[in-house]
Protein backbone atom coordinates (compact mmCIF):
# COMPACT_ATOMS: atom_id res chain seq x y z
CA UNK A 1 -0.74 -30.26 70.32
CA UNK A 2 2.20 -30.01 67.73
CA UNK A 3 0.21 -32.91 65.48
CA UNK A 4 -2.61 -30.56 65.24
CA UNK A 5 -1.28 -27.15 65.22
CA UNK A 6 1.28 -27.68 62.79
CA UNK A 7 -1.53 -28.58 59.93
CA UNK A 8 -3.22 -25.47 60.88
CA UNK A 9 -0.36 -23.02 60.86
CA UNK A 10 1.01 -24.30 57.75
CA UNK A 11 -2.58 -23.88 56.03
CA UNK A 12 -2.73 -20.33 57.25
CA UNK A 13 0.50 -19.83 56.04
CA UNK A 14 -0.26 -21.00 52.30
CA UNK A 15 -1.83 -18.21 50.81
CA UNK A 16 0.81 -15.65 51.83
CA UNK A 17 3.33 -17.94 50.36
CA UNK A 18 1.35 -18.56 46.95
CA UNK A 19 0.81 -15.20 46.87
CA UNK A 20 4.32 -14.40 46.68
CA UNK A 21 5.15 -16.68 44.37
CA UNK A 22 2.87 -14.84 41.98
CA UNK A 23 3.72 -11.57 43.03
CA UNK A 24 7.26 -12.40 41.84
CA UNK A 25 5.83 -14.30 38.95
CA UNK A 26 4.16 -10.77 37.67
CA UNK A 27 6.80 -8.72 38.48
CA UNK A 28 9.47 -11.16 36.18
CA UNK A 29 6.52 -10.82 33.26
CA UNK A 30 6.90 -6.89 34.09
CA UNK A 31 10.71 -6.81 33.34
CA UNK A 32 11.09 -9.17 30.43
CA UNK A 33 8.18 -7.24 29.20
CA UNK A 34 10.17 -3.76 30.00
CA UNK A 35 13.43 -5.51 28.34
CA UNK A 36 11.87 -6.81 25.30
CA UNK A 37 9.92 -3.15 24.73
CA UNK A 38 13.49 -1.55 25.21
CA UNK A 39 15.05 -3.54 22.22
CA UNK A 40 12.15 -3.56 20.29
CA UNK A 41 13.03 0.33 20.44
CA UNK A 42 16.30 0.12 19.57
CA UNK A 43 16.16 -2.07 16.84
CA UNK A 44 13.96 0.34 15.48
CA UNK A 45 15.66 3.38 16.16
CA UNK A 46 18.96 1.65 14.54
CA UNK A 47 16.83 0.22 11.57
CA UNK A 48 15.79 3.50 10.40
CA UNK A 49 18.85 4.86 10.79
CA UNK A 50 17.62 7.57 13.14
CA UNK A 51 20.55 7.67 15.77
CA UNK A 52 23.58 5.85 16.07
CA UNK A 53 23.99 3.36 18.88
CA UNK A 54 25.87 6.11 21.33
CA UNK A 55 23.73 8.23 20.89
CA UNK A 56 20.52 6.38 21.65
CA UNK A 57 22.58 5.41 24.99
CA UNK A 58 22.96 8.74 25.37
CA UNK A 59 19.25 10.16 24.81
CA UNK A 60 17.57 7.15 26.64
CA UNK A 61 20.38 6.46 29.68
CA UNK A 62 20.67 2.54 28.03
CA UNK A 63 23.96 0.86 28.45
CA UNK A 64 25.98 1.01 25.37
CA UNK A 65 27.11 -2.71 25.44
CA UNK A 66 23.56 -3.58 25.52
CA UNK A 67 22.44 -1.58 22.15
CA UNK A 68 25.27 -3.15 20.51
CA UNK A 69 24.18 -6.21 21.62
CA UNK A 70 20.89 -5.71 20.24
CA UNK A 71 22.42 -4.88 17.03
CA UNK A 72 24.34 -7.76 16.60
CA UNK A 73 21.68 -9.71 17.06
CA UNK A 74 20.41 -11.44 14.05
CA UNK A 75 17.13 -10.35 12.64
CA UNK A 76 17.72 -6.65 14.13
């Protein structure tokens, strides 16, 4: 009963797994997307000169030690 059941149950059970695995696929796309977006903005924001680095934490609720990151980082 086990030899034939277990086939079965795992089959059924596929689907719900794979979908998972996408569902956390998408979501990962979602936040890189959200992250990338974010410093896109504040490389902008510091380029033009616009605000300074505390104060775009301030205005937007971003960590500080992440728009100084982005600032450091070359190319911004």
């Amino acid at each position: 009963m086990r030899r034939i059941l277990t086939p079965i149950i795992l089959e059924a059970d596929m689907p719900n797994i794979m979908d998972m695995i996408i569902e956390e696929g998408i979501q990962k796309g979602r936040e890189e997307g959200i992250q990338k977006g974010r410093e896109e903005m504040i490389r902008t924001l510091l380029a033009h000169g616009a605000m300074t680095p505390e104060q775009i934490a301030s205005m937007f609720g971003i960590d500080l030690e992440l728009i100084l990151k982005v600032h450091r980082k070359p190319g911004a």
